[in-house]
N, C-alpha and C. Protein backbone atom coordinates (compact mmCIF):
# COMPACT_ATOMS: atom_id res chain seq x y z
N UNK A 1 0.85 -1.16 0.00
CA UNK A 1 0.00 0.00 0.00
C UNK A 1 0.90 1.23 0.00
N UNK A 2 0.49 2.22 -0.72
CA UNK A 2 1.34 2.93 -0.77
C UNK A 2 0.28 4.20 -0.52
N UNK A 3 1.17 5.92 0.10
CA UNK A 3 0.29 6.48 0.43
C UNK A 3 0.29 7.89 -0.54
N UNK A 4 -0.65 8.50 -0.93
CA UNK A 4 -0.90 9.18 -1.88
C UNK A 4 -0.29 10.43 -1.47
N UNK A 5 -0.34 11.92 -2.27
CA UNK A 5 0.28 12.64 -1.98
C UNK A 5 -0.42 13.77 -1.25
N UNK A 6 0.00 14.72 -0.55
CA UNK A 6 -1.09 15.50 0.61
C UNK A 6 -1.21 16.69 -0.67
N UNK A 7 -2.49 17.00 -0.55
CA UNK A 7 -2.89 17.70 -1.96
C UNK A 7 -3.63 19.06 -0.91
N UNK A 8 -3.81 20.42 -1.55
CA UNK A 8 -4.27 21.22 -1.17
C UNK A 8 -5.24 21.38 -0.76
N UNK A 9 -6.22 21.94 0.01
CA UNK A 9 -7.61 21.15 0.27
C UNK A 9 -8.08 20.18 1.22
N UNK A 10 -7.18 19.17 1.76
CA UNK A 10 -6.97 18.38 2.41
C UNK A 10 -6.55 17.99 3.61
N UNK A 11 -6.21 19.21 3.91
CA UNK A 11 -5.75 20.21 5.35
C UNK A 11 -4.89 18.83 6.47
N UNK A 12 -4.72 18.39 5.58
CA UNK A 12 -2.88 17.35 6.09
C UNK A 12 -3.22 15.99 6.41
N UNK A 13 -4.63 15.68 5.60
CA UNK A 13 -5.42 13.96 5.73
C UNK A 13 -4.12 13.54 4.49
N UNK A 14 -4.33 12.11 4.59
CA UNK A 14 -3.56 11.49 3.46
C UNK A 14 -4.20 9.85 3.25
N UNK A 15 -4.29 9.82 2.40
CA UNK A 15 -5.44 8.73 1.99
C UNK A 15 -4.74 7.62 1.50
N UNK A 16 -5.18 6.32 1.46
CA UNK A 16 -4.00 5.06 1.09
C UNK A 16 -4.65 4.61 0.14
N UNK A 17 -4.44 4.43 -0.94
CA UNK A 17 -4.64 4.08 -2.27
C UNK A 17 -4.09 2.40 -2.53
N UNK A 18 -4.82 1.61 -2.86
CA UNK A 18 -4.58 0.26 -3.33
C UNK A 18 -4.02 0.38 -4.26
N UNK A 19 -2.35 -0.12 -4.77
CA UNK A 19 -2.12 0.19 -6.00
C UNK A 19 -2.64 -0.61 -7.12
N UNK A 20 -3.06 -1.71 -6.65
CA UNK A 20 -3.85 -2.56 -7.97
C UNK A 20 -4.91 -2.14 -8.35
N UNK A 21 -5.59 -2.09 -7.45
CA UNK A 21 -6.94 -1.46 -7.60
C UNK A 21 -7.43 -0.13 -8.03
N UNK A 22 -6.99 0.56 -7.25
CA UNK A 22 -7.13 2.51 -7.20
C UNK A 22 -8.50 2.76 -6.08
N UNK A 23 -8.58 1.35 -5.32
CA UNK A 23 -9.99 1.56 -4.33
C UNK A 23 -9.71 2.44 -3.39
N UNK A 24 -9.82 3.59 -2.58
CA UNK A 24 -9.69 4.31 -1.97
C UNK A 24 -9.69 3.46 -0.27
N UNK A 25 -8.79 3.44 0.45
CA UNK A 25 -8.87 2.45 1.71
C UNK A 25 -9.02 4.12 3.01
N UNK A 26 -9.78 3.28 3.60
CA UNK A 26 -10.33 4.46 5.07
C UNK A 26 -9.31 4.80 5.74
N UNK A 27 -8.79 5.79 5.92
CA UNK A 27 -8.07 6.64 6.91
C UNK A 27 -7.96 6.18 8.01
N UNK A 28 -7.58 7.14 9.19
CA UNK A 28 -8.01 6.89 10.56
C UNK A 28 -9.16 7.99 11.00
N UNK A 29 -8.69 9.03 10.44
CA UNK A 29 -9.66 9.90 10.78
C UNK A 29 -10.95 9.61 10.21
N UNK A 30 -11.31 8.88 8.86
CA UNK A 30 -12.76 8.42 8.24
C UNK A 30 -13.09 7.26 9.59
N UNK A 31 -12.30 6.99 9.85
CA UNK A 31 -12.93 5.68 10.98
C UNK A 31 -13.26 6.14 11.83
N UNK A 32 -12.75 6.82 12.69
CA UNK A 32 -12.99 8.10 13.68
C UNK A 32 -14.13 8.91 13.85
N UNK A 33 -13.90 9.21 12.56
CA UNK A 33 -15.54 10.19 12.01
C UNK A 33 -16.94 9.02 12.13
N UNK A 34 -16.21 7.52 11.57
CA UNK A 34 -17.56 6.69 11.54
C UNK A 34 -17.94 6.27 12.90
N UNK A 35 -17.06 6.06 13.73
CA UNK A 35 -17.11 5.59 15.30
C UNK A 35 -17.98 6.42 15.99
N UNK A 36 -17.69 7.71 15.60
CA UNK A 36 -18.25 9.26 16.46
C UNK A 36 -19.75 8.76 16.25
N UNK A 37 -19.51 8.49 14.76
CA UNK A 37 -21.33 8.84 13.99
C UNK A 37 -21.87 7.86 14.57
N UNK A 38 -21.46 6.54 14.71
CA UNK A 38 -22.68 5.62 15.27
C UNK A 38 -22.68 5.65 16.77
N UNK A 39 -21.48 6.69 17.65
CA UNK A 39 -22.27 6.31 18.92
C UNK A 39 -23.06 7.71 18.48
N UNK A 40 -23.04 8.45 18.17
CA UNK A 40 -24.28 9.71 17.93
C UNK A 40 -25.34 8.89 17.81
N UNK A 41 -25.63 8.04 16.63
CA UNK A 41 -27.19 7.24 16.66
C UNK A 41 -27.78 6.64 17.69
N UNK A 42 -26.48 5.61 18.28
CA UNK A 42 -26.81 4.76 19.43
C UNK A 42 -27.18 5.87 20.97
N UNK A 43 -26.44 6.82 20.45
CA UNK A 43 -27.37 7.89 21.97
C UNK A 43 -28.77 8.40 21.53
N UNK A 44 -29.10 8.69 20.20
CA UNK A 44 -29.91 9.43 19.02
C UNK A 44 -31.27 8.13 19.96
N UNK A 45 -31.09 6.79 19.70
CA UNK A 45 -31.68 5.59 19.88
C UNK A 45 -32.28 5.57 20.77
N UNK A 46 -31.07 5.61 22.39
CA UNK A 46 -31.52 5.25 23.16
C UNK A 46 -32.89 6.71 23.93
N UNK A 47 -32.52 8.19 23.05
CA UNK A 47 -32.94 9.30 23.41
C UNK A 47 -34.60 8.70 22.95
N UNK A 48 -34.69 8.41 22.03
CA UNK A 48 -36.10 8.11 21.20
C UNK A 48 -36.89 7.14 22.35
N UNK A 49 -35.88 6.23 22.61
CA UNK A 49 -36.70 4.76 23.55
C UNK A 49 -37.11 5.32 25.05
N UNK A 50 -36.38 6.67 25.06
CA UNK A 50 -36.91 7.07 26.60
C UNK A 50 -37.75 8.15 26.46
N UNK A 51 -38.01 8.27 25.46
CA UNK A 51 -39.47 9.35 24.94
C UNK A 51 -40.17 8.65 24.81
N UNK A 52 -40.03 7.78 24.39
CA UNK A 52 -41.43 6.41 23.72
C UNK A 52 -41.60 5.86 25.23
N UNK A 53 -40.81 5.78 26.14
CA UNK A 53 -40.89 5.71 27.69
C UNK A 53 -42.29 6.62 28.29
N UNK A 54 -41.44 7.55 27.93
CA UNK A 54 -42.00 8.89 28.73
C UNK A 54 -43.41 9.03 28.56
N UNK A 55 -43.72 9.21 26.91
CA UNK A 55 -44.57 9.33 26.28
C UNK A 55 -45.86 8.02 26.68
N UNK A 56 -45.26 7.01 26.50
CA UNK A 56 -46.24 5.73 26.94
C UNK A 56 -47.06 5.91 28.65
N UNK A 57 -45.88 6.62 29.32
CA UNK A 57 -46.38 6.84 30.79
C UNK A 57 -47.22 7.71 31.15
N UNK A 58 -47.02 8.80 30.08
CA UNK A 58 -48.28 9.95 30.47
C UNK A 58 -49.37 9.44 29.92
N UNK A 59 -49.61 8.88 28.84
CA UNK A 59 -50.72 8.02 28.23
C UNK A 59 -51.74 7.52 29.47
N UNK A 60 -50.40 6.20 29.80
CA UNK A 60 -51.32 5.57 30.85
C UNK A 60 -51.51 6.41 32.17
N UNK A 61 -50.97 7.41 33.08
CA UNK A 61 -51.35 7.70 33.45
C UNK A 61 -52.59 8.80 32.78
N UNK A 62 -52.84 9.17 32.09
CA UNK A 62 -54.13 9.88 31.79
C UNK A 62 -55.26 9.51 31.25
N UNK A 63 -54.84 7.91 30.70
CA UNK A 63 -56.26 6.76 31.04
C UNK A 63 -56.83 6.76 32.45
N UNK A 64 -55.22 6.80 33.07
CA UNK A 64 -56.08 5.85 34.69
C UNK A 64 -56.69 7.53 34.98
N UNK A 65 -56.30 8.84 34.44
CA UNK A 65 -57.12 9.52 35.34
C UNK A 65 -58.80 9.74 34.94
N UNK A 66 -58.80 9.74 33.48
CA UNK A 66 -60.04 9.24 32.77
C UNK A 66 -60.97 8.20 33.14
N UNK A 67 -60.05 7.24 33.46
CA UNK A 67 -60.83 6.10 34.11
C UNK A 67 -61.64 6.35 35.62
N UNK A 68 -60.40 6.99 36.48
CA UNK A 68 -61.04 7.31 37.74
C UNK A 68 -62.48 8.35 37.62
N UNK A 69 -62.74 9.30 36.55
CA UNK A 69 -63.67 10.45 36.55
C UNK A 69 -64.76 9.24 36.06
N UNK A 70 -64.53 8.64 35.10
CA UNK A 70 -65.79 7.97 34.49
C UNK A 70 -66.24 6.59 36.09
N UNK A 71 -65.37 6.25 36.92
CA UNK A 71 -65.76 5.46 37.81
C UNK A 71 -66.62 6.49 38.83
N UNK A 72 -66.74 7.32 38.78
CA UNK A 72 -66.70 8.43 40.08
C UNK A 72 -68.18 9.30 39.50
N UNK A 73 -67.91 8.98 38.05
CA UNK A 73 -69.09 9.69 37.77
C UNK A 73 -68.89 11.14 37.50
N UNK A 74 -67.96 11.68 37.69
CA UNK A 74 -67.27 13.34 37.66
C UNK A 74 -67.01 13.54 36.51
N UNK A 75 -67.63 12.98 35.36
CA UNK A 75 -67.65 13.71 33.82
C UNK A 75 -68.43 14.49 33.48
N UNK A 76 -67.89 15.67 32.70
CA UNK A 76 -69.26 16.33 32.45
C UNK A 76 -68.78 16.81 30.54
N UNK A 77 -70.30 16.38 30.01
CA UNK A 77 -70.43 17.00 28.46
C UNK A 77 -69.78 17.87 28.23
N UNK A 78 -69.01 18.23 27.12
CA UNK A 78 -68.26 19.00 26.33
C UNK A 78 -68.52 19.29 24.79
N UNK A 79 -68.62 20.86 24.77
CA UNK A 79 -68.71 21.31 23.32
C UNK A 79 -68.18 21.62 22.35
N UNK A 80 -67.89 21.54 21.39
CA UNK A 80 -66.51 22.14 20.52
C UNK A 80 -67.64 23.40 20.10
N UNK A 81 -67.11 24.87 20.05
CA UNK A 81 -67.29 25.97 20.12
C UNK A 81 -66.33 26.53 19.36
N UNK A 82 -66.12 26.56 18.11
CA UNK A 82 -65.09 26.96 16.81
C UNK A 82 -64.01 26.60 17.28
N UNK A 83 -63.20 26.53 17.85
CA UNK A 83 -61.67 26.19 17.49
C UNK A 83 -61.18 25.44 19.09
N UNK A 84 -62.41 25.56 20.09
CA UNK A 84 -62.10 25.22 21.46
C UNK A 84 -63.31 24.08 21.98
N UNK A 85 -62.87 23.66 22.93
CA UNK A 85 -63.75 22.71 23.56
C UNK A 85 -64.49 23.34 24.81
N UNK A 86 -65.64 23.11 25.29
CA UNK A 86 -66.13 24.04 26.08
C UNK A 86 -66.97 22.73 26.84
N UNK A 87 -67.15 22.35 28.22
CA UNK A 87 -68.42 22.02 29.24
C UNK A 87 -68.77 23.13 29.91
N UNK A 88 -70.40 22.91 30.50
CA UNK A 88 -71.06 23.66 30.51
C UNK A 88 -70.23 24.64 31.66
N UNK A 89 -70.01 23.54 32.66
CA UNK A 89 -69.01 24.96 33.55
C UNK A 89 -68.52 25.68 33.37
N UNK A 90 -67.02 25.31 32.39
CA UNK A 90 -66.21 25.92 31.80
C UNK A 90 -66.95 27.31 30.72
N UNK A 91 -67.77 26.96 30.53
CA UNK A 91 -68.70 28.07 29.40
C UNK A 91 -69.43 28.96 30.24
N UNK A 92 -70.09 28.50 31.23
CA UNK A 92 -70.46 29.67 32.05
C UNK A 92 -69.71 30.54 32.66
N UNK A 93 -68.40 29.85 33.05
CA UNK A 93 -67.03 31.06 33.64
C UNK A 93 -66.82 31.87 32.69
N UNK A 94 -66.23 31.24 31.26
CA UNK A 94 -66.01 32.12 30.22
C UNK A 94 -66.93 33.34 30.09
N UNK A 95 -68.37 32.98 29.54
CA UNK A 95 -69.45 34.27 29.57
C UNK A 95 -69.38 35.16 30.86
N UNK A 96 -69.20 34.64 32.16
CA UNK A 96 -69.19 35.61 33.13
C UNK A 96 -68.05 36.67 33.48
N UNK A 97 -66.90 35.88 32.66
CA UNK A 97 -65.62 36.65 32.32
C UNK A 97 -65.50 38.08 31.53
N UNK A 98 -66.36 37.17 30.04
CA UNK A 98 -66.32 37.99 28.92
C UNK A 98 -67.52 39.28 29.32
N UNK A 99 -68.52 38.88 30.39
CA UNK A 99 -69.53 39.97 30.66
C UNK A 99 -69.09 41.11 31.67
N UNK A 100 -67.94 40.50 32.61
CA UNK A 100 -67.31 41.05 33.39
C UNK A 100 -66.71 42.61 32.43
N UNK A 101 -65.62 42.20 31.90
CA UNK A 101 -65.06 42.97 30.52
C UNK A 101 -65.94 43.95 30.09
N UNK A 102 -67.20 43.24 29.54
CA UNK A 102 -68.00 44.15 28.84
C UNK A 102 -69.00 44.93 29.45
N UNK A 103 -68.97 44.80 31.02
CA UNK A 103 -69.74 45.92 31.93
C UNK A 103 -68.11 46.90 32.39
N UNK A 104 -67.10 46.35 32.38
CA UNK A 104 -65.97 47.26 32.11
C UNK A 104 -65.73 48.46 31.03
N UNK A 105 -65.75 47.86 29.91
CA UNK A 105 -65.96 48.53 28.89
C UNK A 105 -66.75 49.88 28.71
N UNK A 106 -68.10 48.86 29.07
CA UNK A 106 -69.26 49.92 29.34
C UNK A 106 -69.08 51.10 30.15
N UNK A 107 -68.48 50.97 31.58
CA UNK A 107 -68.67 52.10 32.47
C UNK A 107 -67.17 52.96 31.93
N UNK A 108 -66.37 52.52 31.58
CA UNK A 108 -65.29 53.47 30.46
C UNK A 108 -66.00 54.26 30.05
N UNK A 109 -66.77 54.16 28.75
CA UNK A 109 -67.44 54.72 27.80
C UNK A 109 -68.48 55.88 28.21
N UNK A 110 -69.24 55.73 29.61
CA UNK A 110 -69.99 56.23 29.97
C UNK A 110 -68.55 57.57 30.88
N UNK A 111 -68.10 56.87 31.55
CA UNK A 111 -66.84 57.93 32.17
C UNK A 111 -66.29 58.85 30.94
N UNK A 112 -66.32 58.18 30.04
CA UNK A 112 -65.28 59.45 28.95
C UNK A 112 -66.96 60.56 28.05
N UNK A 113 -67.75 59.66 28.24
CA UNK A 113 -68.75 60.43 27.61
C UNK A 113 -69.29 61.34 28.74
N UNK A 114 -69.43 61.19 29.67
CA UNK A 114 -69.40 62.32 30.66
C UNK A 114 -68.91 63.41 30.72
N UNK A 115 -67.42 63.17 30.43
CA UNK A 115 -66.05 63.85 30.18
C UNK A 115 -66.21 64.76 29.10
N UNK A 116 -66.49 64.09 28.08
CA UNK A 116 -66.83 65.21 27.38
C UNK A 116 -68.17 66.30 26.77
N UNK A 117 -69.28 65.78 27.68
CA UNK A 117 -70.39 66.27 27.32
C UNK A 117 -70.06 67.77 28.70
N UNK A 118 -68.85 67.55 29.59
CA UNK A 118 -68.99 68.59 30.82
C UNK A 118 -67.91 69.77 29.58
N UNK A 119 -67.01 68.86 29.25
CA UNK A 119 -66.62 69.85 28.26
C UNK A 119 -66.76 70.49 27.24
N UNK A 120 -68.08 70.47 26.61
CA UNK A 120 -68.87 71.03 25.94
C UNK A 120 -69.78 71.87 26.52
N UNK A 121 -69.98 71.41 28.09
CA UNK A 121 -70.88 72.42 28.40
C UNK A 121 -70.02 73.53 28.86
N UNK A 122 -68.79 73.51 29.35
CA UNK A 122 -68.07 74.10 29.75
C UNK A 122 -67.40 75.39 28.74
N UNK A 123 -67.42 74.14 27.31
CA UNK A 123 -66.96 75.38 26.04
C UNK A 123 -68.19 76.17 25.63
N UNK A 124 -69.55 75.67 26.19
CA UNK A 124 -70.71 76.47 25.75
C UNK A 124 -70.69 77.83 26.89
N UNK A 125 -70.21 77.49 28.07
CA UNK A 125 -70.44 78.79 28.83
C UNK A 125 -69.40 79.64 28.44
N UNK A 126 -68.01 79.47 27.73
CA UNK A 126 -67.10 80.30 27.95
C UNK A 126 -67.44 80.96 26.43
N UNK A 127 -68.26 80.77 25.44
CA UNK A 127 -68.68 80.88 24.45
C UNK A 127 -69.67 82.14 24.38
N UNK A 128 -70.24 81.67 25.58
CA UNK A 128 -71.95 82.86 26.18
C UNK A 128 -70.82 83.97 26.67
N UNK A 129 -70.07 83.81 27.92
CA UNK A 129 -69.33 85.11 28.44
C UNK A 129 -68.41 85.77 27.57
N UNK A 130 -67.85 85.57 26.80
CA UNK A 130 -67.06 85.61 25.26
C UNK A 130 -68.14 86.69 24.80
N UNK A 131 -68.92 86.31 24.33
CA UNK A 131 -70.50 87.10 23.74
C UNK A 131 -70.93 88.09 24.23
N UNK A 132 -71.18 87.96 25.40
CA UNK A 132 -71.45 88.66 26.42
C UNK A 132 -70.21 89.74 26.36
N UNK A 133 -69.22 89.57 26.82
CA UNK A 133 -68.40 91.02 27.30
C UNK A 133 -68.35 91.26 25.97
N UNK A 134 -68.11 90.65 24.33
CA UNK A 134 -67.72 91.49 23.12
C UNK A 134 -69.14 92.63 22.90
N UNK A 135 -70.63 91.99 22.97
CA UNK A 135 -71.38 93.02 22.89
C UNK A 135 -71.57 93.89 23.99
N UNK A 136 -70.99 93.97 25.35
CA UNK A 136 -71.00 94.83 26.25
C UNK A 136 -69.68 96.35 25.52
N UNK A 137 -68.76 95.58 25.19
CA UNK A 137 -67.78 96.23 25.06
C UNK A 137 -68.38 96.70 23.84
N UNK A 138 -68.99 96.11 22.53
CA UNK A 138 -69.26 96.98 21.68
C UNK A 138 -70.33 98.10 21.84
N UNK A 139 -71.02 98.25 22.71
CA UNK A 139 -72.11 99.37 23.04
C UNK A 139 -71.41 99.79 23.77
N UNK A 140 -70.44 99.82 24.44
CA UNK A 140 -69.75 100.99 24.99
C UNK A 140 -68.74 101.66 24.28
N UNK A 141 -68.17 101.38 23.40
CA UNK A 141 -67.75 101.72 21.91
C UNK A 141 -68.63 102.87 21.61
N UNK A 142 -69.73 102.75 20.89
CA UNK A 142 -71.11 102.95 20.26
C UNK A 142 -71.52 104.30 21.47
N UNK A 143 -71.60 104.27 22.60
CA UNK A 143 -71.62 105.09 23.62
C UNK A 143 -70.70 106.30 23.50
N UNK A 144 -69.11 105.85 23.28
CA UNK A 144 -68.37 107.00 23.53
C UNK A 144 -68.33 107.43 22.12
N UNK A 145 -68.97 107.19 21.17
CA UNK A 145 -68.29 107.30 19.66
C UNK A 145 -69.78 108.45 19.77
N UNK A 146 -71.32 108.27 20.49
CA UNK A 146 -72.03 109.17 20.24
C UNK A 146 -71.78 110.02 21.11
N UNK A 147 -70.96 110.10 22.43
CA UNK A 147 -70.67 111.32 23.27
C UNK A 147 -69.85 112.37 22.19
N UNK A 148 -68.75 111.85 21.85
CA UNK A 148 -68.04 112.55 20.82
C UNK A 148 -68.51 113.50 19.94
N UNK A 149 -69.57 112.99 19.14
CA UNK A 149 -70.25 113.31 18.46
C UNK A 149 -70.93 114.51 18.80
């Protein structure tokens, strides 16, 4: 066996060439690299078998807790409601939630409309006294312009 020449690119591997053949024979470092790779799978493996563990255990435990509600009698009907599941409990909290909110909402609306109906009345009085002193002041104008006279 003879060993080929270190070529650019190759960053100082050197590869053994069969001279009869021209079959390319594995390095140390390709063996190295292959050793690495299969314990990577064999951990890759054993990672999967302890999810398929894991996974199998929450299963059965959430039969047996299924099982215990249906022995006990503690099930209650469920609705699918567009994109969610809803029993009746669970649906009555929700609406009393969402009504909560929307008597929130409500007394906002009434607070800012307050707000501004005082400030309208407020721009209506300063509107009247505005009025008020310009035609006071203009008849007293009108007054000294006929004393003059």
């Amino acid at each position: 066996m003879a060993l080929g020449p270190v070529q650019s690119g190759y960053a100082g591997t050197s590869y053994a060439y069969r001279r009869t053949t021209g079959v390319k024979e594995e390095s140390y470092s390709d063996i190295f690299r292959k050793a690495q790779m299969k314990e990577n799978e064999d951990v890759d493996e054993s990672r999967d078998k302890k999810e398929n563990v894991d996974l199998m255990q929450f299963i059965r435990e959430r039969m047996d807790e299924i099982f215990a509600k249906v022995q006990k009698d503690d099930t209650e009907e469920s609705f699918q409601i567009g994109g969610s599941s809803f029993t009746i409990k669970e649906w009555e909290e929700f609406l009393e939630k969402f009504d909560d909110a929307e008597d929130a909402i409500r007394e906002l609306m009434k607070e800012e409309q307050a707000k501004r109906a005082e400030e309208a009345e407020r721009t209506e009085i300063m509107k009247e006294i505005w009025a008020s002193k310009t035609s006071e002041a203009a008849k007293a104008d009108e007054g000294t312009e006929e004393n003059k006279a």
